[in-house]
Protein backbone atom coordinates (compact mmCIF):
# COMPACT_ATOMS: atom_id res chain seq x y z
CA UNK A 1 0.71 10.60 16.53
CA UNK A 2 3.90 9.13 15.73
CA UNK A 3 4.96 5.92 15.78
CA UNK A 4 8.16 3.38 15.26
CA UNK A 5 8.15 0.02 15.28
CA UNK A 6 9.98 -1.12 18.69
CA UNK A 7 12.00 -3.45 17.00
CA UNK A 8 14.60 -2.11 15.58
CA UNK A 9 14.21 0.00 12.82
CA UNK A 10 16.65 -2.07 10.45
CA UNK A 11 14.10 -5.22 11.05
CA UNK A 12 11.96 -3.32 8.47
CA UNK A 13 13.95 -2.66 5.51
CA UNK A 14 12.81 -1.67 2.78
CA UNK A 15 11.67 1.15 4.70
CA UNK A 16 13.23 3.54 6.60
CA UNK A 17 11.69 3.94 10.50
CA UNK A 18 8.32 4.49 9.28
CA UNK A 19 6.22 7.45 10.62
CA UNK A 20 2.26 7.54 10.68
CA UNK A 21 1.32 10.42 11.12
CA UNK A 22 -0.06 11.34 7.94
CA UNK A 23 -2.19 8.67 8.19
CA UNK A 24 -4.89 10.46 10.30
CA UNK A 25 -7.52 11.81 8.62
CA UNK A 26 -6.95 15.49 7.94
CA UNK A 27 -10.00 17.46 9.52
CA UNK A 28 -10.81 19.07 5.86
CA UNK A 29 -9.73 16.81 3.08
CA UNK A 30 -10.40 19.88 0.61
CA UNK A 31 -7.11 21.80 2.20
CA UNK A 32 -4.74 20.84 -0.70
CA UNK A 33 -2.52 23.41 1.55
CA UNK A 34 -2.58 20.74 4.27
CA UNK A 35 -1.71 17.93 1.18
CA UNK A 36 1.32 20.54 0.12
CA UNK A 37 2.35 20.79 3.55
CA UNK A 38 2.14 16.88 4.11
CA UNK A 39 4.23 16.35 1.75
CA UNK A 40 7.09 18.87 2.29
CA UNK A 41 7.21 17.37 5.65
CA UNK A 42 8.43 13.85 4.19
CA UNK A 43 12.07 13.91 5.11
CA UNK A 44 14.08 11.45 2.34
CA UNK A 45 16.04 9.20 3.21
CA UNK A 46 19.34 8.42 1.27
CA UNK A 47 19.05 6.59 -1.46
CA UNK A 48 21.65 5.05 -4.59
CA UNK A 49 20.94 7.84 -7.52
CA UNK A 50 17.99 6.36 -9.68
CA UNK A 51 18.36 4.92 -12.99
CA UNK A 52 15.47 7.25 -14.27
CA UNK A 53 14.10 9.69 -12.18
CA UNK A 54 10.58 11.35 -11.66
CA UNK A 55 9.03 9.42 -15.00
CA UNK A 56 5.82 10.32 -15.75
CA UNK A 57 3.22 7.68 -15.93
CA UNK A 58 0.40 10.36 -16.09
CA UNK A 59 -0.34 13.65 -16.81
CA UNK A 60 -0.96 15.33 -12.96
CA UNK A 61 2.53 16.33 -11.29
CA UNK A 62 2.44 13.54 -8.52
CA UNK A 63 2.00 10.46 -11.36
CA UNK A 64 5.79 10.08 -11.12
CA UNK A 65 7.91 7.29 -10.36
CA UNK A 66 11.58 6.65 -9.91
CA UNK A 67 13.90 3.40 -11.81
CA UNK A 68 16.99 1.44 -9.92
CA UNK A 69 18.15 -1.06 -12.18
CA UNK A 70 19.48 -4.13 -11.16
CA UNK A 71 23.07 -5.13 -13.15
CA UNK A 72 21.76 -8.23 -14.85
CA UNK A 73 22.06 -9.98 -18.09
CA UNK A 74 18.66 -11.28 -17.91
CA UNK A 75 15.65 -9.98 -16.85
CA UNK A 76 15.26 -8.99 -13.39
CA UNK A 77 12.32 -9.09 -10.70
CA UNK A 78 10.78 -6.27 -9.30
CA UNK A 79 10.17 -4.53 -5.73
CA UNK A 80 7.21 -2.00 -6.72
CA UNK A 81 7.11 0.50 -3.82
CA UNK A 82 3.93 1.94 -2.96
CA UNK A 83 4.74 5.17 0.08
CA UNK A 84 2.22 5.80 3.14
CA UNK A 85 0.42 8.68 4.30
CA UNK A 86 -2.84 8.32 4.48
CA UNK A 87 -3.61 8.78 0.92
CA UNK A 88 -2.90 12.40 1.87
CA UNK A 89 0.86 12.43 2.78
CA UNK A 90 4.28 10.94 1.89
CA UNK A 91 6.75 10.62 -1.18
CA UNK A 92 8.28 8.09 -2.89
CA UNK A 93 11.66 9.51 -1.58
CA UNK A 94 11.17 7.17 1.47
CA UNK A 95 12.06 4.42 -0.04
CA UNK A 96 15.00 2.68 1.70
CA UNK A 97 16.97 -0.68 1.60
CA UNK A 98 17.15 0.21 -2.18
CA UNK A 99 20.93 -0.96 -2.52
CA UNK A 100 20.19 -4.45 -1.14
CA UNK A 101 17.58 -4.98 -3.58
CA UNK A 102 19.98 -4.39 -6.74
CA UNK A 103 22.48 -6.38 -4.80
CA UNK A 104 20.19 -9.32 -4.50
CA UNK A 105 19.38 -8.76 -8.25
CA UNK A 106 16.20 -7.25 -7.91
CA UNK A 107 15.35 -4.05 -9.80
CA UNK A 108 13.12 -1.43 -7.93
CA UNK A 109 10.39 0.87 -8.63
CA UNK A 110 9.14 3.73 -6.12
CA UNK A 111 5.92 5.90 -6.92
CA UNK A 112 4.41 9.01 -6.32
CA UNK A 113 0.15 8.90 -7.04
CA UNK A 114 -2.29 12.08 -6.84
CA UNK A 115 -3.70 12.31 -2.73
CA UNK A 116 -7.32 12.39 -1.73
CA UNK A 117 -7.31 16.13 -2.37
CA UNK A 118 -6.05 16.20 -5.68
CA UNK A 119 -8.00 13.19 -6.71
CA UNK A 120 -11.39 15.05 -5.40
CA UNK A 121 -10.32 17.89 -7.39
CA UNK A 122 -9.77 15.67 -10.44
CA UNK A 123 -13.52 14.88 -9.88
CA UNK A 124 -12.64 11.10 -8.81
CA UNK A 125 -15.47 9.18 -6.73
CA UNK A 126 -14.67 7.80 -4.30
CA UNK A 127 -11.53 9.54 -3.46
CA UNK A 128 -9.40 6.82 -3.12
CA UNK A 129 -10.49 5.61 -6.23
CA UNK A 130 -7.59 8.34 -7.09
CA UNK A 131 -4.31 6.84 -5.80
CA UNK A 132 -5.59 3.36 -6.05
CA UNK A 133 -5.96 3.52 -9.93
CA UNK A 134 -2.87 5.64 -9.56
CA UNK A 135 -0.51 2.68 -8.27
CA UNK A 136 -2.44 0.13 -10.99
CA UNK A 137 -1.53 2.64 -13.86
CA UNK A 138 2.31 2.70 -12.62
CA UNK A 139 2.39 -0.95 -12.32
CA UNK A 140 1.28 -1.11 -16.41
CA UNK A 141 3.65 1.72 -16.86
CA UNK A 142 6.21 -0.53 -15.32
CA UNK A 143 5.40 -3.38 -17.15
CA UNK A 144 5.17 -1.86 -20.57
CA UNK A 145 8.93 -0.61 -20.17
CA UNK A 146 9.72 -4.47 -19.29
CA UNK A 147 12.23 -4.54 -22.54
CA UNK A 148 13.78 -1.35 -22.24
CA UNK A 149 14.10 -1.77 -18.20
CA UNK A 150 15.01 -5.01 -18.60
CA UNK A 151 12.39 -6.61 -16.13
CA UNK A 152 10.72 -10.19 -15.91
CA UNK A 153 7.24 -9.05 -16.18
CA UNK A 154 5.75 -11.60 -13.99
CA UNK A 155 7.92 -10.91 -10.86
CA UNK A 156 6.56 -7.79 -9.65
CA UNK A 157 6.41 -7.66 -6.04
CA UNK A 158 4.51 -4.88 -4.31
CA UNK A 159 5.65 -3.28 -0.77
CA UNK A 160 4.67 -0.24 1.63
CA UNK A 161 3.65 0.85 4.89
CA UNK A 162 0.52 2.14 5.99
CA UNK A 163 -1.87 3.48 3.32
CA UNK A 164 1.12 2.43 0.42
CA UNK A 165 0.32 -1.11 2.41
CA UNK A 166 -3.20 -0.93 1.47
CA UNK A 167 -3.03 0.00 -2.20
CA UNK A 168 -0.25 -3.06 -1.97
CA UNK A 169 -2.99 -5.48 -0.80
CA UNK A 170 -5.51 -4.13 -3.06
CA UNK A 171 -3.85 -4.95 -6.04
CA UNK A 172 -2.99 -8.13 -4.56
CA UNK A 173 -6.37 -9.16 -4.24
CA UNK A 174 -7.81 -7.18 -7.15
CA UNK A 175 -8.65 -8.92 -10.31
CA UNK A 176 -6.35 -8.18 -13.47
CA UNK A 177 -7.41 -4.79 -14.98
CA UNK A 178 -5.65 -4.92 -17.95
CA UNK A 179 -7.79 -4.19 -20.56
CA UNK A 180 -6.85 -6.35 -23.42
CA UNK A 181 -8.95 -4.83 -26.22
CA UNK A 182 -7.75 -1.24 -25.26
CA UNK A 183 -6.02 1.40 -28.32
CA UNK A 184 -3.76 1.96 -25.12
CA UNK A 185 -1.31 -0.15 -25.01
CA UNK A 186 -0.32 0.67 -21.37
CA UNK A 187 -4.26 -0.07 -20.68
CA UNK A 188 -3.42 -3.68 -21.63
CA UNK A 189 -0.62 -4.82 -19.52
CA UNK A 190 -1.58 -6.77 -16.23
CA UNK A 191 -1.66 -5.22 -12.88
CA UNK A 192 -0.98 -8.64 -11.10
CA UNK A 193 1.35 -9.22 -8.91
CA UNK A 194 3.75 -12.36 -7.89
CA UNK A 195 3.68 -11.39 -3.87
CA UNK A 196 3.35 -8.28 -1.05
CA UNK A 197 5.12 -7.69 1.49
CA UNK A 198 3.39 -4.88 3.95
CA UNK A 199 3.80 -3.09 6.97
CA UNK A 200 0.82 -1.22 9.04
CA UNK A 201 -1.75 -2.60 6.65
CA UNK A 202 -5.10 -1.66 6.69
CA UNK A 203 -6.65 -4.55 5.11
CA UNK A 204 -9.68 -3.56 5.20
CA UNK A 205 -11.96 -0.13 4.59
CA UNK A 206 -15.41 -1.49 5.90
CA UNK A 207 -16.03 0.67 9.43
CA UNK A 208 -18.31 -2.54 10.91
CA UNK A 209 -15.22 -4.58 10.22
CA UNK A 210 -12.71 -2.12 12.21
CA UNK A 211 -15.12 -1.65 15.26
CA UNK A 212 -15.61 -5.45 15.58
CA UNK A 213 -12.02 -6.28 15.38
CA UNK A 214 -11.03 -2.81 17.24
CA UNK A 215 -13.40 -0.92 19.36
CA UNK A 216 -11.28 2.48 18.89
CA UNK A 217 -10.97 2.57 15.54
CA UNK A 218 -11.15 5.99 13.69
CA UNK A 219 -9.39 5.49 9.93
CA UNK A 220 -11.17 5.56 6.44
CA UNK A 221 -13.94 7.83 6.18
CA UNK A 222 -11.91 10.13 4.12
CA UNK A 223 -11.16 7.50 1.33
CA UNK A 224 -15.03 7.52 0.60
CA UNK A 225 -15.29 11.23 1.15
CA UNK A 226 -16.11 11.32 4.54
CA UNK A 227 -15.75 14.76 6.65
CA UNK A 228 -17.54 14.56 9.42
CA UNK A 229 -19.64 17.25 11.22
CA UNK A 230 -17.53 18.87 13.90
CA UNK A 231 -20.96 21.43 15.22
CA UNK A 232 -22.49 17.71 15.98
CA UNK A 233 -19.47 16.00 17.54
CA UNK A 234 -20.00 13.87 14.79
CA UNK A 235 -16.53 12.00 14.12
CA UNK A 236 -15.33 11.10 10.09
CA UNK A 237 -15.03 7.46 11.39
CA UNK A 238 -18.91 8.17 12.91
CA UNK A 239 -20.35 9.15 9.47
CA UNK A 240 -18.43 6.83 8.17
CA UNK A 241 -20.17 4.00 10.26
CA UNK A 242 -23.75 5.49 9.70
CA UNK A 243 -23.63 5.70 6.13
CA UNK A 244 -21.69 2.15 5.66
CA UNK A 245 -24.77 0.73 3.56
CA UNK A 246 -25.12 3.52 1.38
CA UNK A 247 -21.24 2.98 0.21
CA UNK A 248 -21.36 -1.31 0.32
CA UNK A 249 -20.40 -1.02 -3.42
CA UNK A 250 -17.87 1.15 -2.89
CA UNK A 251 -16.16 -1.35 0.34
CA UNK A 252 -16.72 -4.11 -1.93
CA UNK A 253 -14.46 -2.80 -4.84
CA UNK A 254 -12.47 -1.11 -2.96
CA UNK A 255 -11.37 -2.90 0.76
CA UNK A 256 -8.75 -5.62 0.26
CA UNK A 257 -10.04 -7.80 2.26
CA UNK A 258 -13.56 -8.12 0.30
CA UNK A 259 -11.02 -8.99 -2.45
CA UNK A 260 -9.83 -11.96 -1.70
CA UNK A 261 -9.85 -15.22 -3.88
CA UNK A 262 -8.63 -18.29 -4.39
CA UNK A 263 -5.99 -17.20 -7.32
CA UNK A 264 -4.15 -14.36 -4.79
CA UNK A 265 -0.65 -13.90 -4.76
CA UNK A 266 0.98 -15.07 -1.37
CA UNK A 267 1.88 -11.89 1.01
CA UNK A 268 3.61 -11.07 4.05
CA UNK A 269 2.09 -8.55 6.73
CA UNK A 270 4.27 -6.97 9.91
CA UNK A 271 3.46 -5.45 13.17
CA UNK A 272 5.03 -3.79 15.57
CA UNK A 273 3.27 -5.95 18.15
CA UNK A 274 0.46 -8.83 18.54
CA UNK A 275 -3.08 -8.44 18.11
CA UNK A 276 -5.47 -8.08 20.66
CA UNK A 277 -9.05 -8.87 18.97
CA UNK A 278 -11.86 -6.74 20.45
CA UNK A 279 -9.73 -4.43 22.40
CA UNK A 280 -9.13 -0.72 22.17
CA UNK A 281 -5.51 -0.45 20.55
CA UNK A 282 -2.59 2.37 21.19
CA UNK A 283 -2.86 3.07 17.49
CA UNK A 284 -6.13 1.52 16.26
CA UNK A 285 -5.02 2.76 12.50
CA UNK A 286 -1.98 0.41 12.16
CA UNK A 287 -2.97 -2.56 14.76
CA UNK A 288 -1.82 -6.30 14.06
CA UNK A 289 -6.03 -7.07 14.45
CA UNK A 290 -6.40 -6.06 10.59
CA UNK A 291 -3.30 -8.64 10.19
CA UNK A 292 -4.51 -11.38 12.31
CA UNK A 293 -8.07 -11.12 10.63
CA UNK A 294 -6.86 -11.44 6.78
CA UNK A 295 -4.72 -14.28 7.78
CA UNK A 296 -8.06 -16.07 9.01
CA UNK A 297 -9.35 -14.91 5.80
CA UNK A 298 -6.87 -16.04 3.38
CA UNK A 299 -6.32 -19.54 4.74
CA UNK A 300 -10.16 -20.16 4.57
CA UNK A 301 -9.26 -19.33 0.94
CA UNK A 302 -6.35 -21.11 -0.03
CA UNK A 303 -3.94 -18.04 -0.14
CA UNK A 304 -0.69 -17.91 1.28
CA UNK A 305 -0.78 -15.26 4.57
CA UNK A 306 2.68 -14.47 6.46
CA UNK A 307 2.10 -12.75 9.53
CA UNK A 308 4.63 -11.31 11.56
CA UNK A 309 4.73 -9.05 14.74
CA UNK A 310 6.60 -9.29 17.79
CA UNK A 311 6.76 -12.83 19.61
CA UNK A 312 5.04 -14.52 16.52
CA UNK A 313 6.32 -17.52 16.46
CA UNK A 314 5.21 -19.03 13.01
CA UNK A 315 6.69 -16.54 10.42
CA UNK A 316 9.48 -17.93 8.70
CA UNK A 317 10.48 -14.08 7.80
CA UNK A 318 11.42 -11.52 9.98
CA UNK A 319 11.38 -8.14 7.63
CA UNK A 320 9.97 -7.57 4.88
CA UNK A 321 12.87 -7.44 2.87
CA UNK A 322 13.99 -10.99 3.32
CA UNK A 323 10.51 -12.23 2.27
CA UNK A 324 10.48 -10.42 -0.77
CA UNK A 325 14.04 -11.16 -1.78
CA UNK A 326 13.48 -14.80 -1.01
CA UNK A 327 9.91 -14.86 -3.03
CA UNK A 328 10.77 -12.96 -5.86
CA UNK A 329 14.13 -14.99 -6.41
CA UNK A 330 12.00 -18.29 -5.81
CA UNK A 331 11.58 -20.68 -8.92
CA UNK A 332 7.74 -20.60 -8.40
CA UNK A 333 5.24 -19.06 -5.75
C-alpha cells in the first residue's frame, strides 16, 4: 500500500511526501534480495550537497550517515534524521527540507542503519535490536564529532516517519546508554535527546496493545523475528499475538511506549487524520490511535506530547519542521 498524507505534502517538511510501503512486513525477512531491492526502490529527493558524505559510524556498509553544516560561529543544534521502511526499506537520501534547517541555523544529520535482514545475519536478537542500536551508535558518533562539526551537544533533535519514527521515540524514551566507564570513547557519549518530532509513529511494538487500540492491526512481528506460517493461515501479526508472553522482555526494552518516564524529552507526533479508538483503520500500520494513546500516556507522566492530525485543534504546530525549529532554537525545553 501506498500512502500520502492528504494534506499537502509541504505540511510535512522535513520529509518529502512520505511513502509506506516498505513498512509491511516482507513475507520472508531472510530475502536480503527483497532488502536490496527495497532499497533501490527509494527514489531521493534533492538535497543541498552534504558537508560529509556517507561517514562511517560502523563497520557494515549501511552504518553510514551524511553532515549539513549549519554557517555558525557558535555551536549549532541538531535535526538527527532517522528514514522509514519498516526496518527493511528506505535511505537516508529521503531526507528533505534540509536547506531550511541550515537556514534556521540548525545543522543536520541523516542515517543509514543495517535492516532486519542484515541485522539477523549479523546474529542480532531480536532483530530490531539491529537498527535500533544502529541509530543510538550514530547519535554518539554524532556527538563525539561535536568540536570538529561544530554542534551543541545537548540540542539533538530526532525526526522520521514510520519505522525512522519509532527508533525516534525509542531513544526518546530510552534511558542514556552511554557507557561512561567504556575504553570507547564513542561508547561514552549520551544518546539523549532534547525533543522528536515524528510522523506515522508506531509507538508501540506490544500486539495486545495494537489490537485493543486497532482491531486490524498487522505490523511488528518481524522486529522480534516473527514469520508466520503461511500452510496454517497463520498471519506474522497472529504469531506475533500468540507468542506475546514469551517476548514481554523483549516489548519492554524495546516498544517506546513501555519507555516512558518522567525525565522524557517533549515530542511532537503527526497524522494524516484523527484517531478512531477501537476501529478497524485504512492503514492500521500508521493510524493516529498509536498517537492519541502515547499522548494519554505521557501526560499521566509529566512529559510533554504534541499531537497533530487533521482537524486537531490543540497543536500549536502544524509540521514537523516548525516544531523542531522552534524547540531546538528555544532557550530551554
Amino acid at each position: 500500500m501506498k500512502i500520502y498524507f492528504a494534506i499537502a505534502a509541504a505540511l510535512y517538511l522535513p520529509f518529502a511526501p512520505t511513502t509506506f510501503a516498505a513498512d509491511a512486513p516482507a513475507k520472508n525477512p531472510a530475502d536480503t534480495t527483497k532488502a536490496k531491492a527495497a532499497a533501490k526502490k527509494t527514489e531521493p529527493v534533492a538535497q543541498p550537497k552534504p558537508t560529509a558524505a556517507n561517514v562511517a559510524y560502523g563497520k557494515h556498509e549501511r552504518q553510514v550517515l551524511d553532515f549539513w553544516k549549519a554557517d555558525s560561529d557558535k555551536p549549532t543544534p541538531l535535526l538527527f534524521f532517522i528514514h522509514g521502511g519498516g526496518w527493511q526499506g528506505g535511505d537516508k537520501n529521503r531526507t528533505g527540507g534540509i536547506e531550511n534547517y541550515l537556514k534556521a541555523g540548525i545543522s543536520v544529520v541523516a542515517i543509514n542503519y543495517r535492516y532486519i535482514v542484515q541485522a539477523t545475519a549479523d546474529g542480532v536478537v531480536p532483530p530490531v535490536k539491529g537498527p535500533l542500536h544502529d541509530a543510538a551508535r550514530a547519535l554518539q558518533f554524532v556527538r563525539s564529532k561535536a568540536k570538529e562539526w561544530n554542534i551543541d551537544k545537548q540540542r539533538i533533535g530526532a525526526s522520521g516517519g514510520s519505522a525512522g519514527a519509532c527508533s525516534s521515540l525509542w531513544l526518546a524514551f530510552h534511558a542514556d546508554l552511554a557507557d561512561p566507564k567504556s575504553a570507547d570513547p564513542i561508547a561514552r557519549e549520551s544518546t539523549r535527546l532534547w525533543c522528536a518530532a515524528v510522523l506515522g509513529a508506531q509507538t508501540t511494538l506490544d500486539p495486545q496493545q495494537m489490537k485493543d487500540w486497532t482491531p486490524n492491526s498487522k505490523y511488528g512481528g518481524h522486529a522480534f523475528g516473527f514469520k508466520g506460517d503461511a500452510e496454517k493461515k497463520l498471519s506474522q501479526f497472529d504469531e506475533f499475538l500468540a507468542k506475546r508472553d514469551t517476548i514481554l522482555p523483549w516489548i519492554a526494552e524495546y516498544s517506546p511506549y513501555a519507555l516512558v518516564t518522567s525525565d522524557d524529552p517533549p515530542i511532537w507526533l503527526g497524522y494524516n487524520a484523527p484517531p478512531e479508538l477501537g476501529k478497524e483503520q485504512k492503514d492500521p500500520t500508521h493510524t493516529a490511535n498509536f498517537g492519541l494513546k502515547l499522548q494519554e500516556h505521557c501526560k499521566k507522566n509529566g512529559v510533554a506530547c504534541e499531537l497533530f492530525y487533521a482537524g486537531a485543534k490543540d497543536a500549536k504546530h502544524a509540521t514537523a519542521q516548525e516544531y523542531l525549529i522552534a524547540t531546538l532554537k528555544a532557550s530551554k525545553k
